[in-house]
N, C-alpha and C. Protein backbone atom coordinates (compact mmCIF):
# COMPACT_ATOMS: atom_id res chain seq x y z
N UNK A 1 67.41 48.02 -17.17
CA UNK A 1 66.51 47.18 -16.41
C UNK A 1 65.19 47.94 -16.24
N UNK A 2 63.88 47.62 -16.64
CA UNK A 2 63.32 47.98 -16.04
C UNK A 2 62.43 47.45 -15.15
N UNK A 3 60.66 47.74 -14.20
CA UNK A 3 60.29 47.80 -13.23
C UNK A 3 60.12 46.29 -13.20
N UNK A 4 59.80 45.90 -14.27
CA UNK A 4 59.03 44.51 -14.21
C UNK A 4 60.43 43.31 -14.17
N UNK A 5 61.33 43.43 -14.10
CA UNK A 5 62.72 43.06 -14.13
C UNK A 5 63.41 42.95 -12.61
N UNK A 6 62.45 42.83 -11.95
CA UNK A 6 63.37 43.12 -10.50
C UNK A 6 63.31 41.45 -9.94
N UNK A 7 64.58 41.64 -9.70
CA UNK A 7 65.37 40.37 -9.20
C UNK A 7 65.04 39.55 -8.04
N UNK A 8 64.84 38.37 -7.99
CA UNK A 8 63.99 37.88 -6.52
C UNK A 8 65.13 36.91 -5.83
N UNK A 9 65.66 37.22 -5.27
CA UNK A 9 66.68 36.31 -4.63
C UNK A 9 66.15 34.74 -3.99
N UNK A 10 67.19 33.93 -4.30
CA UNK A 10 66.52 32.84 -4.40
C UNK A 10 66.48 32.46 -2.26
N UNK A 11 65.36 31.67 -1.78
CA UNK A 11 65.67 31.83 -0.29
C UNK A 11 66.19 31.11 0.47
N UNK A 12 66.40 31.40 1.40
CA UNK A 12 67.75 30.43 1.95
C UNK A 12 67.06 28.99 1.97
N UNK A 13 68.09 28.12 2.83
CA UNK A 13 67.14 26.74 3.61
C UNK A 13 66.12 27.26 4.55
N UNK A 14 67.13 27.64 5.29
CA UNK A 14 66.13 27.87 6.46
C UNK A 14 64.74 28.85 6.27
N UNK A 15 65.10 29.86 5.07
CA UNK A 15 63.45 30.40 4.79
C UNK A 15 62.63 28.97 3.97
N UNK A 16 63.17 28.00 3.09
CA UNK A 16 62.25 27.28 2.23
C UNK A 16 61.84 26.85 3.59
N UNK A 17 62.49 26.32 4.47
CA UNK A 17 61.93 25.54 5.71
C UNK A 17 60.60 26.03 5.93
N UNK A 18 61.09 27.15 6.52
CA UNK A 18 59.51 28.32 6.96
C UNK A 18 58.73 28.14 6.13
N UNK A 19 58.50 28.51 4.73
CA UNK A 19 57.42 28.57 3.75
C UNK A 19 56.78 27.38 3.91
N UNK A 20 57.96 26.49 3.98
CA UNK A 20 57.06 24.91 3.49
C UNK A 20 56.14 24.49 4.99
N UNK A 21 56.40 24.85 6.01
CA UNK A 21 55.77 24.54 7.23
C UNK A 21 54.62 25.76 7.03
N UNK A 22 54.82 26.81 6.73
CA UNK A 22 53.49 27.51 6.62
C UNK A 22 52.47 27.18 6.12
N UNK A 23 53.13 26.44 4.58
CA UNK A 23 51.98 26.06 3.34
C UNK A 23 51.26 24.64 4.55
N UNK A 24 52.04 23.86 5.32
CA UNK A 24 51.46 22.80 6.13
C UNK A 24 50.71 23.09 6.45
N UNK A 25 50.91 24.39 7.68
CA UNK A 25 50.28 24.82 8.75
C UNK A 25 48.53 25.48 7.78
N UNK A 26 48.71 25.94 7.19
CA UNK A 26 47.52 26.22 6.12
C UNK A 26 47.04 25.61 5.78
N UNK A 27 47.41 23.69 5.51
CA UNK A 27 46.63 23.47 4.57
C UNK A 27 45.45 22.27 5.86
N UNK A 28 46.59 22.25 6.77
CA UNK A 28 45.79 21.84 8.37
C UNK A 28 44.54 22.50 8.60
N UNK A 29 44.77 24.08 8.45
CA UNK A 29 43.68 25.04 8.99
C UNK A 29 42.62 24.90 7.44
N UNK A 30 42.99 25.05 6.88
CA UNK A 30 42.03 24.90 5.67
C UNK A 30 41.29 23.84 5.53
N UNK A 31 42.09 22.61 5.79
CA UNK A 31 41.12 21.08 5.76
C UNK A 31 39.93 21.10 6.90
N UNK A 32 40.58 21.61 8.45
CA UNK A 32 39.86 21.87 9.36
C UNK A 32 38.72 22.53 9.37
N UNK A 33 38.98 23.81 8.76
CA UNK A 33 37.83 24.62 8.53
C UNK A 33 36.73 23.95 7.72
N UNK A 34 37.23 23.13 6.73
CA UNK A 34 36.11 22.53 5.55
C UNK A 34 35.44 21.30 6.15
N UNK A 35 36.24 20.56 7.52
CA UNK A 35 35.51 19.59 8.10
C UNK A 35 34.60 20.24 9.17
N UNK A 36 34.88 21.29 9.45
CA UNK A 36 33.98 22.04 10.32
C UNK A 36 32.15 22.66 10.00
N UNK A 37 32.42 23.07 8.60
CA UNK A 37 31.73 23.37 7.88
C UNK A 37 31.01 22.24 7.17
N UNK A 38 31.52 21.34 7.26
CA UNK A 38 30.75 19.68 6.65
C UNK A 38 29.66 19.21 7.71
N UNK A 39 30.27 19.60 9.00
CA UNK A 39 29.66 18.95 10.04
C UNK A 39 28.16 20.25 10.24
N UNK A 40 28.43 21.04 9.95
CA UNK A 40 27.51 22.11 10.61
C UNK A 40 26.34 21.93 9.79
N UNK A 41 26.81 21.64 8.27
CA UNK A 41 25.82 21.24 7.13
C UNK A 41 25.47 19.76 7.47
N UNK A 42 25.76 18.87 7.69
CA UNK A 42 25.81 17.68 8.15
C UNK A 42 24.02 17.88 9.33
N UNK A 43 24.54 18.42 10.58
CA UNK A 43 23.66 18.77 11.38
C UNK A 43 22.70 19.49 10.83
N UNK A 44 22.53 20.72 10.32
CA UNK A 44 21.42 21.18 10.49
C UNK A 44 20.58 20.09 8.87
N UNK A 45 21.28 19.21 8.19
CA UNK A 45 20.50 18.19 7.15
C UNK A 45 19.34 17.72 8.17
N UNK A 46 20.29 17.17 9.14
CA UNK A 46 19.79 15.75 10.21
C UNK A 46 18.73 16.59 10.98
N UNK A 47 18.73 17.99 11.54
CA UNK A 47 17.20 18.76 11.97
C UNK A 47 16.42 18.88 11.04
N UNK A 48 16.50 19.06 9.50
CA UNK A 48 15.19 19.21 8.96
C UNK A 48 15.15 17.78 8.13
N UNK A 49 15.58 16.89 8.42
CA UNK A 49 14.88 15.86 7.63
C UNK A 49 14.73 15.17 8.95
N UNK A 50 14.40 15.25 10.28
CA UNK A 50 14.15 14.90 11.26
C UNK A 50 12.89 15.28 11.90
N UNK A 51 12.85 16.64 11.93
CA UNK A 51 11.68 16.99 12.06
C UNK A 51 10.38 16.79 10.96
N UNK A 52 10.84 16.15 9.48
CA UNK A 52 9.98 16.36 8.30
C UNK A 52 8.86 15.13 9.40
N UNK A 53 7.59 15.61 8.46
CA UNK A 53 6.05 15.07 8.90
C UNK A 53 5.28 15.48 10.19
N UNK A 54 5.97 16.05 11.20
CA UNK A 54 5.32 16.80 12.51
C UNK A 54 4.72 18.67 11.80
N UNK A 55 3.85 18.05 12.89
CA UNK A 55 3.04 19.45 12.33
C UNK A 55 4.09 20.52 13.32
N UNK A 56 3.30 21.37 12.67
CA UNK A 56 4.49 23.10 13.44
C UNK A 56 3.68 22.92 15.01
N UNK A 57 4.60 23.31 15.71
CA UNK A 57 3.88 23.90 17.01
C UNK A 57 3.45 24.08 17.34
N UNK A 58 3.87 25.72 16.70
CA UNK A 58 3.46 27.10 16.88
C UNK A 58 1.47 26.87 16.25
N UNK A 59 0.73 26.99 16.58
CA UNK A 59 -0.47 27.64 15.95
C UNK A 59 -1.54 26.50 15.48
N UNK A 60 -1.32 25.36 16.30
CA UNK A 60 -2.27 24.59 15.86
C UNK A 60 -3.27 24.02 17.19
N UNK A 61 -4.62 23.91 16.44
CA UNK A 61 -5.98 23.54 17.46
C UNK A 61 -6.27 22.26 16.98
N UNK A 62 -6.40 21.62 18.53
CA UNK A 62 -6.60 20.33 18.21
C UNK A 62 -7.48 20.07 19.71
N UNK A 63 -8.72 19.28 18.99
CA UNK A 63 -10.14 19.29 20.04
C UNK A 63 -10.00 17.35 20.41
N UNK A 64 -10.28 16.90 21.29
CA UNK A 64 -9.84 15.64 21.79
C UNK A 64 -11.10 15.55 22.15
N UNK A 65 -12.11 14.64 21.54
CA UNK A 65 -13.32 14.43 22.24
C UNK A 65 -13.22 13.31 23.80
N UNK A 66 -13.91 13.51 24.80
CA UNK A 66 -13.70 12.34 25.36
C UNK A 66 -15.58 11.59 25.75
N UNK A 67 -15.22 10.55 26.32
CA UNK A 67 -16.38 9.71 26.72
C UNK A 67 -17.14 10.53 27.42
N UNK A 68 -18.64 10.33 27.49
CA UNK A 68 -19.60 11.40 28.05
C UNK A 68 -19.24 10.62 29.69
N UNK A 69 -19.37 11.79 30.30
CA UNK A 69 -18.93 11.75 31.80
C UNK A 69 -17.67 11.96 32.42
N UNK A 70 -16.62 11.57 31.67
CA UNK A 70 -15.11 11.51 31.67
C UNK A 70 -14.67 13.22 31.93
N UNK A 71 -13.95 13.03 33.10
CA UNK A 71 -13.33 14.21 33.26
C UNK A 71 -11.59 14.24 33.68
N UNK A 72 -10.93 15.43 33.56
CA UNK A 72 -9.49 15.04 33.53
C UNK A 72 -9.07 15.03 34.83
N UNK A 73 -8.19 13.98 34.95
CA UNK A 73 -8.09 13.77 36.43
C UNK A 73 -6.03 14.73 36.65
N UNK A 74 -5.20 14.81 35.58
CA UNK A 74 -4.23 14.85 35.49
C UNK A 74 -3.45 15.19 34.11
N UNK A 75 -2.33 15.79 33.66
CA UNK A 75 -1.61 15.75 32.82
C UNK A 75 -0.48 15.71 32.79
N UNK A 76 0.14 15.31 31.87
CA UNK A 76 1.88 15.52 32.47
C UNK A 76 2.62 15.03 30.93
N UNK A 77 3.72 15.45 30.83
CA UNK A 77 4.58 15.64 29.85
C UNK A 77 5.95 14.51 30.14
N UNK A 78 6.07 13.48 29.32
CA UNK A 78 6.86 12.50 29.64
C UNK A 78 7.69 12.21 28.18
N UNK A 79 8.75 12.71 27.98
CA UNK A 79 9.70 13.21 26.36
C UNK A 79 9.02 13.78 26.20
N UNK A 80 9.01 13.36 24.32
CA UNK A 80 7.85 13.51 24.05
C UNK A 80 6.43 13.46 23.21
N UNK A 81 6.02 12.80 24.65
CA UNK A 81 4.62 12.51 24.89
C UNK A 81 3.71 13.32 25.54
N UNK A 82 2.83 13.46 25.48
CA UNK A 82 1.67 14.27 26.74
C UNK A 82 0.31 12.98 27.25
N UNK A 83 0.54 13.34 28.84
CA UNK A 83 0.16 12.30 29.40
C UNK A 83 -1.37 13.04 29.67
N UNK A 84 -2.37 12.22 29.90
CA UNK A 84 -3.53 12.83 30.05
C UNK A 84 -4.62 11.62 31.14
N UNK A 85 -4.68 11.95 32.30
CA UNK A 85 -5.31 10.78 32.78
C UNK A 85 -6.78 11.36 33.08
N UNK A 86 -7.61 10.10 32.88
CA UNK A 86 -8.98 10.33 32.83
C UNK A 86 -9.90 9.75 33.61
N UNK A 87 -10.69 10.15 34.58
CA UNK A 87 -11.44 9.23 35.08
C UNK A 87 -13.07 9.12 34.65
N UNK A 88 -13.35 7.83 34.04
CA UNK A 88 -14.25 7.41 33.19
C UNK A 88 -15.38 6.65 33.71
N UNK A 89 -16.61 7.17 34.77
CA UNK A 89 -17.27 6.54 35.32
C UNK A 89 -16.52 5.22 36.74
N UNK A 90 -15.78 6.18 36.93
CA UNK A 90 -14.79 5.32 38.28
C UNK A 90 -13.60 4.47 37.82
N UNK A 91 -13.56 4.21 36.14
CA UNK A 91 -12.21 3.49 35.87
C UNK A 91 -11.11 4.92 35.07
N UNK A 92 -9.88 4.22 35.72
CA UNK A 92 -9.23 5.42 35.29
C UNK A 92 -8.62 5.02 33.88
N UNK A 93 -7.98 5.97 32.99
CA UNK A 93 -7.70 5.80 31.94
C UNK A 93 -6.86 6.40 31.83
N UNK A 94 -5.54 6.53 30.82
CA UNK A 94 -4.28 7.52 30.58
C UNK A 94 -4.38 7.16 29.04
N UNK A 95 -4.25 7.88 28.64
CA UNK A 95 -4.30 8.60 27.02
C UNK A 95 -2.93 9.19 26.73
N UNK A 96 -2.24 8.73 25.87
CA UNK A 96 -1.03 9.64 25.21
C UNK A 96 -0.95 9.92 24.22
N UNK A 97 -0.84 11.47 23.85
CA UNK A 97 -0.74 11.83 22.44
C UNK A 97 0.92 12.34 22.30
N UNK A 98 1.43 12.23 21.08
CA UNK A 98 2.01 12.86 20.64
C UNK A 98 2.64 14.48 20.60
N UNK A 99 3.76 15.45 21.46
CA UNK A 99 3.42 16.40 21.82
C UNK A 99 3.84 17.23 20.48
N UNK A 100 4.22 16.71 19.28
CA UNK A 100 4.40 17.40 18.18
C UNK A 100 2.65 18.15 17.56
N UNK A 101 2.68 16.67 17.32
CA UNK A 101 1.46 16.48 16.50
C UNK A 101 0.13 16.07 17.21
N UNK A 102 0.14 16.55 18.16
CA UNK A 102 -0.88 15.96 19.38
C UNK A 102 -2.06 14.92 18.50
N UNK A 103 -1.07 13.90 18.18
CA UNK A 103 -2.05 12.82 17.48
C UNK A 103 -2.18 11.75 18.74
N UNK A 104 -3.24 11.04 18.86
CA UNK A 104 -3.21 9.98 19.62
C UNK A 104 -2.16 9.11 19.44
N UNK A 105 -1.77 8.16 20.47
CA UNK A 105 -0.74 7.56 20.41
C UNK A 105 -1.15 6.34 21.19
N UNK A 106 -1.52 6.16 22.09
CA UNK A 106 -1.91 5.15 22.84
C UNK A 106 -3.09 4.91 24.05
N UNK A 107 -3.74 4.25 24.67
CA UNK A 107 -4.67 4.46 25.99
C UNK A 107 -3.90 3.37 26.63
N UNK A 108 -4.12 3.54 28.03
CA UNK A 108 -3.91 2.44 29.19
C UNK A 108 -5.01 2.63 30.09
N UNK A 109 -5.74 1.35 30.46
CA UNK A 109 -7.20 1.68 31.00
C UNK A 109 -6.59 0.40 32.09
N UNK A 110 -7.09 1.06 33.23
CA UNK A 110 -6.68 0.24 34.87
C UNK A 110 -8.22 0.31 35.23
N UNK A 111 -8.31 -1.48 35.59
CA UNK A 111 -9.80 -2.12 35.97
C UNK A 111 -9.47 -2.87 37.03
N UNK A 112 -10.55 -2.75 38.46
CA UNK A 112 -10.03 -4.20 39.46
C UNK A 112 -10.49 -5.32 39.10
N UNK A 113 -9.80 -6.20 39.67
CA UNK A 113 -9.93 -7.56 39.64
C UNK A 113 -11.15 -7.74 40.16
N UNK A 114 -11.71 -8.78 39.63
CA UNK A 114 -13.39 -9.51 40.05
C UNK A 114 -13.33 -9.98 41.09
């Protein structure tokens, strides 16, 4: 006989039992792990094709002309939006830009009644 000749006894029930619940128990943790890893790739897809078209943050100047006389009465951060209220020769005004891309987004101008 030699080395490569060594005899493997065949295993009981009760070991096939074991093996075959192991190979289960593995193939549970293995599927798991690969749905885990789907999802993580999944998510970080959905942050960068989410964020695509906003400018970066970090490092950008952006000059907002306003009406001659107009001075800021207020600001405030609402999601996000950035709120900017203005008072414009006695009528007030609110301006919202965008807080990505501090692009304009909208005005609301409050006038009294006649």
């Amino acid at each position: 006989m030699t080395t490569s000749d060594t005899a493997v006894p065949e295993p009981s029930p009760e070991q096939a039992a074991l093996f075959a619940r192991v190979r289960r128990m593995m193939l549970i943790a293995g599927l798991t792990s690969a749905l885990a890893i789907c999802a993580v790739l999944i998510a970080v897809g959905y942050r960068l094709f989410k964020s695509e078209g906003r400018a970066p943050d970090a490092g950008s100047d952006v000059t907002a002309t306003l009406p001659k006389g107009a001075r800021i009465v207020s600001t405030g951060i609402a999601g996000d939006r950035l709120l900017v209220t203005l008072d414009i020769g006695g009528v007030i005004e609110i301006r919202t830009f965008d807080a990505h891309t501090l692009s304009p987004v909208g005005k609301l101008k409050f006038a009294n009644e006649p």
